[in-house]
N, C-alpha and C. Protein backbone atom coordinates (compact mmCIF):
# COMPACT_ATOMS: atom_id res chain seq x y z
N UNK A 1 36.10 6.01 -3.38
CA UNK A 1 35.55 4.67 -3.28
C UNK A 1 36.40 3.75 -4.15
N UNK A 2 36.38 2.60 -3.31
CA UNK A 2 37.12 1.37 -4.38
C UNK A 2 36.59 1.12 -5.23
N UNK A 3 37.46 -0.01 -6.42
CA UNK A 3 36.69 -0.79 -7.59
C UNK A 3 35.98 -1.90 -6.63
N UNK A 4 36.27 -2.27 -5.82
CA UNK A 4 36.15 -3.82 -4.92
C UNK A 4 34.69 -3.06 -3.84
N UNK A 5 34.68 -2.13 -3.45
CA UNK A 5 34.14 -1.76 -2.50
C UNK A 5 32.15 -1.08 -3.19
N UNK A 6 31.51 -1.55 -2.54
CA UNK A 6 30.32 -0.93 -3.64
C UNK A 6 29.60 -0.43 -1.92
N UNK A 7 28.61 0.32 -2.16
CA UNK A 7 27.78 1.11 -1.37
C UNK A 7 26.87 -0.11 -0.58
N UNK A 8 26.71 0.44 0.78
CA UNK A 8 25.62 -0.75 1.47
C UNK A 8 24.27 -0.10 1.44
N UNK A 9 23.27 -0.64 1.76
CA UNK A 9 22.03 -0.41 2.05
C UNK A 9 22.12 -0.17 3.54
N UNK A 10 21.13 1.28 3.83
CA UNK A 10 21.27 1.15 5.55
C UNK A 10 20.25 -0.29 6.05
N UNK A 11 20.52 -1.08 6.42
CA UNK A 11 19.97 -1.98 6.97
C UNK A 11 20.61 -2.89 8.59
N UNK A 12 20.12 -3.46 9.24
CA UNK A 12 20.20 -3.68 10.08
C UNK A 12 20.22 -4.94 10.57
N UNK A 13 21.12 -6.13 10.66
CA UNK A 13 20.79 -8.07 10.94
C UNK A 13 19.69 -7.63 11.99
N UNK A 14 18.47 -8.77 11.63
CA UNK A 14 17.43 -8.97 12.55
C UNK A 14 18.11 -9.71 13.51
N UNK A 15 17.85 -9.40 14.67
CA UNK A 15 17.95 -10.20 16.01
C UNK A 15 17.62 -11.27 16.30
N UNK A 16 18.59 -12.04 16.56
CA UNK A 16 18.36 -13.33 16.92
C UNK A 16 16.96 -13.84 17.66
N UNK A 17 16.07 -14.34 17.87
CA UNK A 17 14.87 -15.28 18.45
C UNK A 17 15.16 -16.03 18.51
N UNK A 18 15.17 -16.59 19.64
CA UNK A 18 14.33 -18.05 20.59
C UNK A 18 13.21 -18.48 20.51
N UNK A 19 12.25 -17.63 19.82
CA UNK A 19 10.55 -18.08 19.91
C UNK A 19 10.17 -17.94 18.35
N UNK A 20 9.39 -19.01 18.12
CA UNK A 20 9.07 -17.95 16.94
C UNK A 20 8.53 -16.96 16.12
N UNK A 21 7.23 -17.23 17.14
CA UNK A 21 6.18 -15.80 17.06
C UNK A 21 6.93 -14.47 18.00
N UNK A 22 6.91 -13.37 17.41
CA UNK A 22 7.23 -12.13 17.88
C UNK A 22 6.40 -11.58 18.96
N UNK A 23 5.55 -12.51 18.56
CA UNK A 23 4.10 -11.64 19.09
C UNK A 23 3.88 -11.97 20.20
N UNK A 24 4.49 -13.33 20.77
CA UNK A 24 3.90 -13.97 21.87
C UNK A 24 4.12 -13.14 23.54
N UNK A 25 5.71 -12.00 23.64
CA UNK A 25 5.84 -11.65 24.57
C UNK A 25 4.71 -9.87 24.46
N UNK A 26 3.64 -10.24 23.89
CA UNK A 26 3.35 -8.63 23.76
C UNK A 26 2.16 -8.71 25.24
N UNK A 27 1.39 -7.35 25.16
CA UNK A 27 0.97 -7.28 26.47
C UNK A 27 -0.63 -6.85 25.59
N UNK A 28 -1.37 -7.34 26.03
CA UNK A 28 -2.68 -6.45 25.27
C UNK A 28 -2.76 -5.52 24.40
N UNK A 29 -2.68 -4.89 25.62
CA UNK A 29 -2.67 -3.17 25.11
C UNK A 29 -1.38 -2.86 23.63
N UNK A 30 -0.40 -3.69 23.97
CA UNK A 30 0.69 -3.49 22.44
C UNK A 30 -0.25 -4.26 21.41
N UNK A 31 -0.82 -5.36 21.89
CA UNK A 31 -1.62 -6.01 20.15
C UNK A 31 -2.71 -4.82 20.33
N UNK A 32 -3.54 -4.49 20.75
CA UNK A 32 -4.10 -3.75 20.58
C UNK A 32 -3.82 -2.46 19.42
N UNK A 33 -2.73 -1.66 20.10
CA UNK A 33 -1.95 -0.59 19.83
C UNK A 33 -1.78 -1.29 18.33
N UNK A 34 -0.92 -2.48 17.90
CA UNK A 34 -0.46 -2.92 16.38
C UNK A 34 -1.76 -3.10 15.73
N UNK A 35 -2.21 -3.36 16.22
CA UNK A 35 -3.91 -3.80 15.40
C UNK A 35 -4.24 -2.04 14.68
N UNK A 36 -4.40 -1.17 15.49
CA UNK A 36 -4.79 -0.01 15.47
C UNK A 36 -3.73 0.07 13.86
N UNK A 37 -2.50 1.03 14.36
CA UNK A 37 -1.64 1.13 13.53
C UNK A 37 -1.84 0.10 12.62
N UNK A 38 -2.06 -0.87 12.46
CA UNK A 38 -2.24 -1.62 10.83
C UNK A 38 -3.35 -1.32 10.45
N UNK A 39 -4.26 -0.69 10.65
CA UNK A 39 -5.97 -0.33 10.39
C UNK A 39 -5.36 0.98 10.12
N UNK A 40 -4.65 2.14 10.54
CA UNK A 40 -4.54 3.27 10.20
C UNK A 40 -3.17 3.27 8.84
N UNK A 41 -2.37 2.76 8.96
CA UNK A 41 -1.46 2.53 8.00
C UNK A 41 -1.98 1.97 6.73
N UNK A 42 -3.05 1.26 6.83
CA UNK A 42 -3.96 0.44 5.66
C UNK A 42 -4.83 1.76 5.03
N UNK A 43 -5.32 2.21 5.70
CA UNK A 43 -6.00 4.01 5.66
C UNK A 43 -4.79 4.59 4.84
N UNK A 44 -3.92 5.30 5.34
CA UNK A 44 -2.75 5.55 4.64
C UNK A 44 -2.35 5.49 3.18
N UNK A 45 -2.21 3.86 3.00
CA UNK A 45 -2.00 3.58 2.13
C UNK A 45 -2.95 3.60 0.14
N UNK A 46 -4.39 4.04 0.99
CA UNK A 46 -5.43 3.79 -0.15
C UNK A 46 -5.46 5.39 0.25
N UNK A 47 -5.42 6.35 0.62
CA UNK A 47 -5.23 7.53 0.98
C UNK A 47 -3.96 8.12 0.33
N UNK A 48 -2.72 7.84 0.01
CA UNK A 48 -1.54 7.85 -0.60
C UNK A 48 -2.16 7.44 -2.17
N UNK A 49 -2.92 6.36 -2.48
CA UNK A 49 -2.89 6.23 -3.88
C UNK A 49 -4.20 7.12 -4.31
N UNK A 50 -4.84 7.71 -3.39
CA UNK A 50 -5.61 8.40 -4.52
C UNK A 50 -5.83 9.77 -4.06
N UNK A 51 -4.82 10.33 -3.59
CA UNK A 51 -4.55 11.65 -3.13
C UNK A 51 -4.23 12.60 -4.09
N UNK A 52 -4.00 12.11 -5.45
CA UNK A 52 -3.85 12.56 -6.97
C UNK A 52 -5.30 13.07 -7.21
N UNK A 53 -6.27 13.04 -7.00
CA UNK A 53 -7.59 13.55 -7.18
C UNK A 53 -7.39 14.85 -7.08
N UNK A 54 -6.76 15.37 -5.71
CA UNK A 54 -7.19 16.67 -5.55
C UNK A 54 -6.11 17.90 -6.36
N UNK A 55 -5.15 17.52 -7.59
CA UNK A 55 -4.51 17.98 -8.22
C UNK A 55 -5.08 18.63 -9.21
N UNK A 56 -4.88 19.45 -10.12
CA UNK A 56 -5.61 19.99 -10.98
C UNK A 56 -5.31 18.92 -12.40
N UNK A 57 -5.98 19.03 -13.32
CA UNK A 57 -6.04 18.26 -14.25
C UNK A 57 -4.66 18.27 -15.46
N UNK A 58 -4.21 17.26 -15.72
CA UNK A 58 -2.27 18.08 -16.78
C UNK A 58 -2.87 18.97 -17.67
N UNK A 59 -2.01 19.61 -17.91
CA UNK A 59 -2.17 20.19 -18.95
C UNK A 59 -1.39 20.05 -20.03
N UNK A 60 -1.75 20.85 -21.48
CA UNK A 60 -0.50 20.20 -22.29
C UNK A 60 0.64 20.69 -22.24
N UNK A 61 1.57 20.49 -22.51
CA UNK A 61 3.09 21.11 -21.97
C UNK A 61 3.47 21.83 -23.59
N UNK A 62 3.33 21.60 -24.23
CA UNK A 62 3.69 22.02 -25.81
C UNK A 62 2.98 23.46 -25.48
N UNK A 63 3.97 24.79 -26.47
CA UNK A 63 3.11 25.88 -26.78
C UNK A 63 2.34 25.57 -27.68
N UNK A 64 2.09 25.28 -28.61
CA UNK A 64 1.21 24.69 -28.99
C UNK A 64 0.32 23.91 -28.96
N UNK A 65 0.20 22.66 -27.96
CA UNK A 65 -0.55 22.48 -26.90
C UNK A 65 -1.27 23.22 -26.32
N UNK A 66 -1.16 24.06 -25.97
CA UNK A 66 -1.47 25.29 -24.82
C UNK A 66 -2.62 26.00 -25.83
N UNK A 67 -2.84 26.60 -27.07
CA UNK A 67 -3.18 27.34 -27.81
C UNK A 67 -3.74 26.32 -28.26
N UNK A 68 -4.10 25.35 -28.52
CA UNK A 68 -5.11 25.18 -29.43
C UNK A 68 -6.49 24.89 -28.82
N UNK A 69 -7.82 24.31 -28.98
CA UNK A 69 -8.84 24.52 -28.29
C UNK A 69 -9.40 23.12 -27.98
N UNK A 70 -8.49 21.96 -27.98
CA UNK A 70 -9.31 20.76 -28.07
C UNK A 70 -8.62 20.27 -26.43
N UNK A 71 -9.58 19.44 -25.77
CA UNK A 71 -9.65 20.13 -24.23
C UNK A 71 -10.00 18.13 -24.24
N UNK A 72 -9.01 17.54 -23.57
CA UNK A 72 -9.75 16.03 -23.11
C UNK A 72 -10.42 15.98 -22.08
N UNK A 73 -10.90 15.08 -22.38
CA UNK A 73 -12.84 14.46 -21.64
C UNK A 73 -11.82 14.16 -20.43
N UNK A 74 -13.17 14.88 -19.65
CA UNK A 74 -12.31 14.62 -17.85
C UNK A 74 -12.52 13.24 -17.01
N UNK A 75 -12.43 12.64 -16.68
CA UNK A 75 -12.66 11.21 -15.84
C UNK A 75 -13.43 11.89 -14.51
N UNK A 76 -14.72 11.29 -14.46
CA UNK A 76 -15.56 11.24 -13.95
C UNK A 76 -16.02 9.95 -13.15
N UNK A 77 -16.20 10.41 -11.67
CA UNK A 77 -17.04 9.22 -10.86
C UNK A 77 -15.59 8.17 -10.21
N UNK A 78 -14.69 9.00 -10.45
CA UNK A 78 -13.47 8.42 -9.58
C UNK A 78 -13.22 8.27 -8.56
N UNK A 79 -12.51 7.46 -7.54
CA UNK A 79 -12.74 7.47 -6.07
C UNK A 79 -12.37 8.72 -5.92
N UNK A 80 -13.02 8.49 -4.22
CA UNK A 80 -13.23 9.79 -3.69
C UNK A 80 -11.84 9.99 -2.39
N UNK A 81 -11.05 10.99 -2.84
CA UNK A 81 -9.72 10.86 -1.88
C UNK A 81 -10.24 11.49 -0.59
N UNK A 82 -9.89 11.14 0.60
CA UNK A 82 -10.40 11.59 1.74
C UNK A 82 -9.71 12.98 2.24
N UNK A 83 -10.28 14.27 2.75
CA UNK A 83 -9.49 15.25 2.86
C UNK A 83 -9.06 15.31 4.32
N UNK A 84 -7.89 14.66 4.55
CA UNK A 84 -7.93 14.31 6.47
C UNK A 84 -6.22 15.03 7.01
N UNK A 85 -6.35 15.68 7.68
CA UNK A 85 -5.37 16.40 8.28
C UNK A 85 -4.28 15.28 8.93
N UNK A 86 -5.07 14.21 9.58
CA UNK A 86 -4.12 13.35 10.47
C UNK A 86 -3.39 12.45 9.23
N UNK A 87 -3.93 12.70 7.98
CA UNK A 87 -2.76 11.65 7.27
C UNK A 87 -2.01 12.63 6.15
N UNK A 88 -2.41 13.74 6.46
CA UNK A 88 -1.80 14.62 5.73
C UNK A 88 -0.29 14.50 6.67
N UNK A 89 -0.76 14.59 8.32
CA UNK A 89 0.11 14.47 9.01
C UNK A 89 1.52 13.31 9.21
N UNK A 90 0.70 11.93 8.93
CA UNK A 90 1.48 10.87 8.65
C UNK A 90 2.45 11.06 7.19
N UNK A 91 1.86 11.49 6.75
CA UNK A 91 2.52 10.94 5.07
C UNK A 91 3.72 12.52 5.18
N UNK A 92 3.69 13.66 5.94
CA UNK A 92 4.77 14.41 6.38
C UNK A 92 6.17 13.26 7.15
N UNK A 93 5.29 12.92 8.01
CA UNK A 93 6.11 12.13 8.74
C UNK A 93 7.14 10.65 8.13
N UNK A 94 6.31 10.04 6.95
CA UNK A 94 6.57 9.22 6.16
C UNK A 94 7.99 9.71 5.53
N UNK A 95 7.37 11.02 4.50
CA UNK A 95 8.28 11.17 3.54
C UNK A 95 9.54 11.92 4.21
N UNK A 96 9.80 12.22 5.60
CA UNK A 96 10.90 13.10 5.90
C UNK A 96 12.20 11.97 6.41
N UNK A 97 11.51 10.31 6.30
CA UNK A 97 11.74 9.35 6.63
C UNK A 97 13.18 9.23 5.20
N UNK A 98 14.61 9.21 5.42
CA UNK A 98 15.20 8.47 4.41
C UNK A 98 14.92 7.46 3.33
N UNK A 99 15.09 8.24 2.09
CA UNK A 99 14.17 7.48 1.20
C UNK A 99 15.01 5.70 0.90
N UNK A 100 16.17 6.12 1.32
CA UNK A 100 16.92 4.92 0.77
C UNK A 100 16.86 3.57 2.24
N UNK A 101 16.17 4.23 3.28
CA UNK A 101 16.26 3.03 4.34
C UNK A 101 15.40 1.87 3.94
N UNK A 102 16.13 1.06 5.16
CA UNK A 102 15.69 -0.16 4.40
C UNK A 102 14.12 -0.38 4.72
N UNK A 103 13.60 0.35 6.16
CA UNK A 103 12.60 0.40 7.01
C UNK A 103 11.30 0.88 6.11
N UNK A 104 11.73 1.99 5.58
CA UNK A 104 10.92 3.18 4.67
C UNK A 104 10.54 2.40 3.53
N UNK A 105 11.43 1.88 3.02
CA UNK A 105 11.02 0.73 1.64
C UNK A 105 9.99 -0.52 2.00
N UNK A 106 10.43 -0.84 3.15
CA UNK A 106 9.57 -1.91 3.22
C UNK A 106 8.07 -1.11 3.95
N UNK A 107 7.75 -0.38 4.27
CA UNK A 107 6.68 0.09 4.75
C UNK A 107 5.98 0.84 3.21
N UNK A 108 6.86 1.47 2.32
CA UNK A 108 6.38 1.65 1.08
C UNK A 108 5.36 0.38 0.13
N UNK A 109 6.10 -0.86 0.75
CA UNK A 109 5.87 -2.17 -0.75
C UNK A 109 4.78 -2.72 -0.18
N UNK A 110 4.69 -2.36 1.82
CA UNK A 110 3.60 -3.34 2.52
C UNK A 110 2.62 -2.40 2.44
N UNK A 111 2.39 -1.24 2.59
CA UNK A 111 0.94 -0.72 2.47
C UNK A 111 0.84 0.25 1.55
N UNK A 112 1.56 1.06 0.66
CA UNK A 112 1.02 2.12 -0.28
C UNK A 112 1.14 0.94 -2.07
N UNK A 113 1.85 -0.17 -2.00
CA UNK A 113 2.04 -1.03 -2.97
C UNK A 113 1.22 -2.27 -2.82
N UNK A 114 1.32 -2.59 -1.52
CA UNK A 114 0.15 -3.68 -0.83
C UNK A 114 0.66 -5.52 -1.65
N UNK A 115 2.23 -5.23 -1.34
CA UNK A 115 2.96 -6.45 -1.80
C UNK A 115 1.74 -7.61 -1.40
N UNK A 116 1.60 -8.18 -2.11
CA UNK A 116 0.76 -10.21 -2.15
C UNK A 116 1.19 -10.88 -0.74
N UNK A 117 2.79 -10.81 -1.72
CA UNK A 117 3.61 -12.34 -1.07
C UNK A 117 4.88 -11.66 -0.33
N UNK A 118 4.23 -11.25 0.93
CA UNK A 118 5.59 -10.85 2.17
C UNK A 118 6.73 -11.44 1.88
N UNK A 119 6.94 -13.29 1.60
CA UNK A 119 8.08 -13.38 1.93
C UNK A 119 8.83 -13.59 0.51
N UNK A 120 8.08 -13.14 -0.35
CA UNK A 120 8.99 -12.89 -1.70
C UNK A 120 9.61 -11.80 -1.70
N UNK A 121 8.73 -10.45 -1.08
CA UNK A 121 9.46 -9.30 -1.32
C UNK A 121 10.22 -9.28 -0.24
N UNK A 122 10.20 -9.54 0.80
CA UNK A 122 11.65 -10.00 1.89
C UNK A 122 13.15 -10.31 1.20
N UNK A 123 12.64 -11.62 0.43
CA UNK A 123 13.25 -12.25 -0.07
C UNK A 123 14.40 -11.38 -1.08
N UNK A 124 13.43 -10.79 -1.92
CA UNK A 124 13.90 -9.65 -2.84
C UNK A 124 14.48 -8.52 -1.76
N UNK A 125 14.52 -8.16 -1.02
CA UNK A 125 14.93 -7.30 -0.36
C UNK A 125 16.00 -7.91 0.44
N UNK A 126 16.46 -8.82 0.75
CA UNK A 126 17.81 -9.73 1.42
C UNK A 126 17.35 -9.86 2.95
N UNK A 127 15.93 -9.61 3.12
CA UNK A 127 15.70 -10.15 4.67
C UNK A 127 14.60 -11.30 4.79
N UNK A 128 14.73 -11.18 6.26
CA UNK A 128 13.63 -12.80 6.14
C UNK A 128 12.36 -11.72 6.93
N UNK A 129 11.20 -12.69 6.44
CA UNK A 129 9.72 -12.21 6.93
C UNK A 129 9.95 -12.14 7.99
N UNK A 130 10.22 -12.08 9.23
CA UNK A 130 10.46 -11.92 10.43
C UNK A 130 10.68 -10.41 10.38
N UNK A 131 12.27 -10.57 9.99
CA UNK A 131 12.62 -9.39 9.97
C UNK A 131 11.58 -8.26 8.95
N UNK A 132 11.07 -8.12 8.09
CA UNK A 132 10.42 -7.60 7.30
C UNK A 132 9.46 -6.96 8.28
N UNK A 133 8.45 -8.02 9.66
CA UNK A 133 7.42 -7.15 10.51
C UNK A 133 8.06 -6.40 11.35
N UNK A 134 9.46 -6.77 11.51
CA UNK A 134 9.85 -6.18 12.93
C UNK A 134 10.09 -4.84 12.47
N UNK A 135 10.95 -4.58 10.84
CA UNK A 135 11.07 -3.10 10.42
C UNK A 135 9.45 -2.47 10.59
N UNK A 136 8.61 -3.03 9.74
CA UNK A 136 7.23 -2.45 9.87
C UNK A 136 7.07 -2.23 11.09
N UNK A 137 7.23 -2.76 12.07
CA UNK A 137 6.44 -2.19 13.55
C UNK A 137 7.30 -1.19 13.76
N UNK A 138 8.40 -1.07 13.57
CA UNK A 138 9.78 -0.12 14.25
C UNK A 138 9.72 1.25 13.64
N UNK A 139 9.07 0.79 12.49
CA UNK A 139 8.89 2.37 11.54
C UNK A 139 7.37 2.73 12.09
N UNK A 140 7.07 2.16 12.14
CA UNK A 140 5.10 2.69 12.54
C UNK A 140 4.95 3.50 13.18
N UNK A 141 5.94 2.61 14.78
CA UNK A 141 5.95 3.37 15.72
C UNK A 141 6.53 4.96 15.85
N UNK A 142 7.61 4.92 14.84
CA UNK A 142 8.54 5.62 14.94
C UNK A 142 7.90 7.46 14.26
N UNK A 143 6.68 6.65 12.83
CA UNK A 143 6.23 7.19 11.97
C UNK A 143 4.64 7.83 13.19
N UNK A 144 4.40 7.26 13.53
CA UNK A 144 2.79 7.41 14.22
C UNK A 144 3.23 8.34 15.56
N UNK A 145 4.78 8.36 16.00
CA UNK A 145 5.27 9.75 16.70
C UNK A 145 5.39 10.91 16.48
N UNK A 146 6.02 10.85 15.14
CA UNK A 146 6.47 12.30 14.46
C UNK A 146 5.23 12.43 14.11
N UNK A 147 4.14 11.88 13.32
CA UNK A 147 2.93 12.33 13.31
C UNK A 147 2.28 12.83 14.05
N UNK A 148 1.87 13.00 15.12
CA UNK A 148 1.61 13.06 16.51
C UNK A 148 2.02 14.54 16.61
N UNK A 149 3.43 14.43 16.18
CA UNK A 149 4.27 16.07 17.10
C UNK A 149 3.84 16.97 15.56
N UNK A 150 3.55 16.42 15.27
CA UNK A 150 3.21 17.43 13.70
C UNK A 150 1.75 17.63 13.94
N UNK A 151 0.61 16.87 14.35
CA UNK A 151 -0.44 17.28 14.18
C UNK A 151 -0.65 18.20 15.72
N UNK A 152 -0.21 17.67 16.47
CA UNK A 152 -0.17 19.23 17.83
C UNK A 152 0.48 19.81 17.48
N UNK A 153 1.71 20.43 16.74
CA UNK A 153 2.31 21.90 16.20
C UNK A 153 1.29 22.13 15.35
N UNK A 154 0.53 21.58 14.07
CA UNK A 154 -0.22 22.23 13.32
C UNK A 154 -1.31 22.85 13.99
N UNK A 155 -2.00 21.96 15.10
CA UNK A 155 -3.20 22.60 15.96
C UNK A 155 -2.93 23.57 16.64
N UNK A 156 -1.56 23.28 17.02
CA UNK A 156 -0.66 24.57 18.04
C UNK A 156 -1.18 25.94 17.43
N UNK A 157 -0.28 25.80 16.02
CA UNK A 157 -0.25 27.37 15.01
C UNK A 157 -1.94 27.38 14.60
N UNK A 158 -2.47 26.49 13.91
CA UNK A 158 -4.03 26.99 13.87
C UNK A 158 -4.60 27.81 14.95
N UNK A 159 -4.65 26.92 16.26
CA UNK A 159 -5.36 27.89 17.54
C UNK A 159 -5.15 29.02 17.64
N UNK A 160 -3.47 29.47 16.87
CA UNK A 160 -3.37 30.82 17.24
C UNK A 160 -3.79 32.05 16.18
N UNK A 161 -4.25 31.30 15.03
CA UNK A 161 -4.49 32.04 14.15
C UNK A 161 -6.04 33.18 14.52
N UNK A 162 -6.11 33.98 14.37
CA UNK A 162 -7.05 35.01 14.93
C UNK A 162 -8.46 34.92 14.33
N UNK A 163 -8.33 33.80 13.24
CA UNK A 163 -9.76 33.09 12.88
C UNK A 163 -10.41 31.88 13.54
N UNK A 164 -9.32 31.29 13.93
CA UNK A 164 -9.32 29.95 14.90
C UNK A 164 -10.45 30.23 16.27
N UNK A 165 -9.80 31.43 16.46
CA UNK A 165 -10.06 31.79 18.17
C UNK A 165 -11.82 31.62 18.60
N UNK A 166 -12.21 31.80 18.33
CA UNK A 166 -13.86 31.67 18.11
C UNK A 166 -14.44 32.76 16.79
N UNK A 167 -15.85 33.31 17.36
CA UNK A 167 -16.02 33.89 16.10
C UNK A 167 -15.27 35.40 15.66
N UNK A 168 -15.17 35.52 14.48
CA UNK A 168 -14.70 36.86 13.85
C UNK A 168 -15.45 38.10 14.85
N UNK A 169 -14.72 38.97 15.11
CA UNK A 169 -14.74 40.39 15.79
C UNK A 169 -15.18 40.83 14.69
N UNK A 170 -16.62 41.66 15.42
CA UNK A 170 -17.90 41.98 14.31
C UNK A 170 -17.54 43.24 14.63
N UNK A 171 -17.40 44.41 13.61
CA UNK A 171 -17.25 45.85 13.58
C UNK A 171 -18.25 46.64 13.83
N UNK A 172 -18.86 47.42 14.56
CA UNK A 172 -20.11 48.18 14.93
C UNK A 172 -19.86 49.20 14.05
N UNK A 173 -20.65 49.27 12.92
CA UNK A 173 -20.96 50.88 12.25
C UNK A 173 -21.91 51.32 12.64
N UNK A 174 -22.31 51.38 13.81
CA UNK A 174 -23.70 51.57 13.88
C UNK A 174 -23.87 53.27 13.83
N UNK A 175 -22.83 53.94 14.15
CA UNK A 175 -22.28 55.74 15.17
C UNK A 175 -22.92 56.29 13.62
């Protein structure tokens, strides 16, 4: 690498428009479909911040730490993280997503960070709010697929598991 030459961000120039709403050539069923996905991505996102619940509590890292007997007061009456397979499924799909794209970041700041002011963090990010929804829809879609093929392979391998199948094969001792 050069002194002159520095690393790019994968990013992408938003596409030129003629209109200015994005939204105006959609068909029902797509606002529909975006409505959905922003109601499940919003899920996601409060699902991502308190998915730390179901971890076990730190412990102290010192050997000495470890050995002595004074034990901190546990936090009690904390939200309650939801235990849901389909966003276990998304957030697979999320994180296998390049951490350094530009798409992945901005879907990070809009719903697991829940940025205020869209077109500041645009701004901060070198794109315009336009461009900022069009990554969000492009990743959603992209994210709410691989989710999809992950939660039918997981149902796939469950079904086949020999507990799945209906009930447990009961042993006759009766002889």
């Amino acid at each position: 690498m050069t002194p002159d030459h520095k690393p790019q961000i994968l990013a992408a120039p938003a596409p030129e428009l003629d209109e200015d709403d994005d939204l105006a050539g959609m068909t029902d069923q797509e606002r529909y479909q975006l409505a959905a996905d922003e109601e499940l991505f919003a899920a996601y996102g409060h699902w991502y911040r308190t998915r730390s619940f179901f971890g076990p509590p730190p412990v102290n890292g010192s050997l000495l730490g470890k050995l002595t007997s004074k034990c901190r007061a546990r936090r009690t009456g904390g939200p309650d993280a939801a235990c849901n397979p389909a966003m276990s499924a998304l957030h697979l799909a999320v994180i296998a997503q390049p951490v350094e794209a530009l798409d992945r970041r901005v879907f990070t700041l809009h719903y697991v960070y829940s940025v205020s002011n869209v077109k500041a963090g645009a701004a901060a990010l070198g794109i315009s709010r336009q461009h900022w929804y069009r990554l969000l829809r492009a990743f959603g879609v992209r994210v709410r697929a691989a989710a999809g093929s992950i939660m039918s392979d997981n149902l796939a391998a469950a079904s086949s598991l020999p507990s799945q199948g209906g009930a447990p094969a009961v042993v006759d001792d009766a002889d």
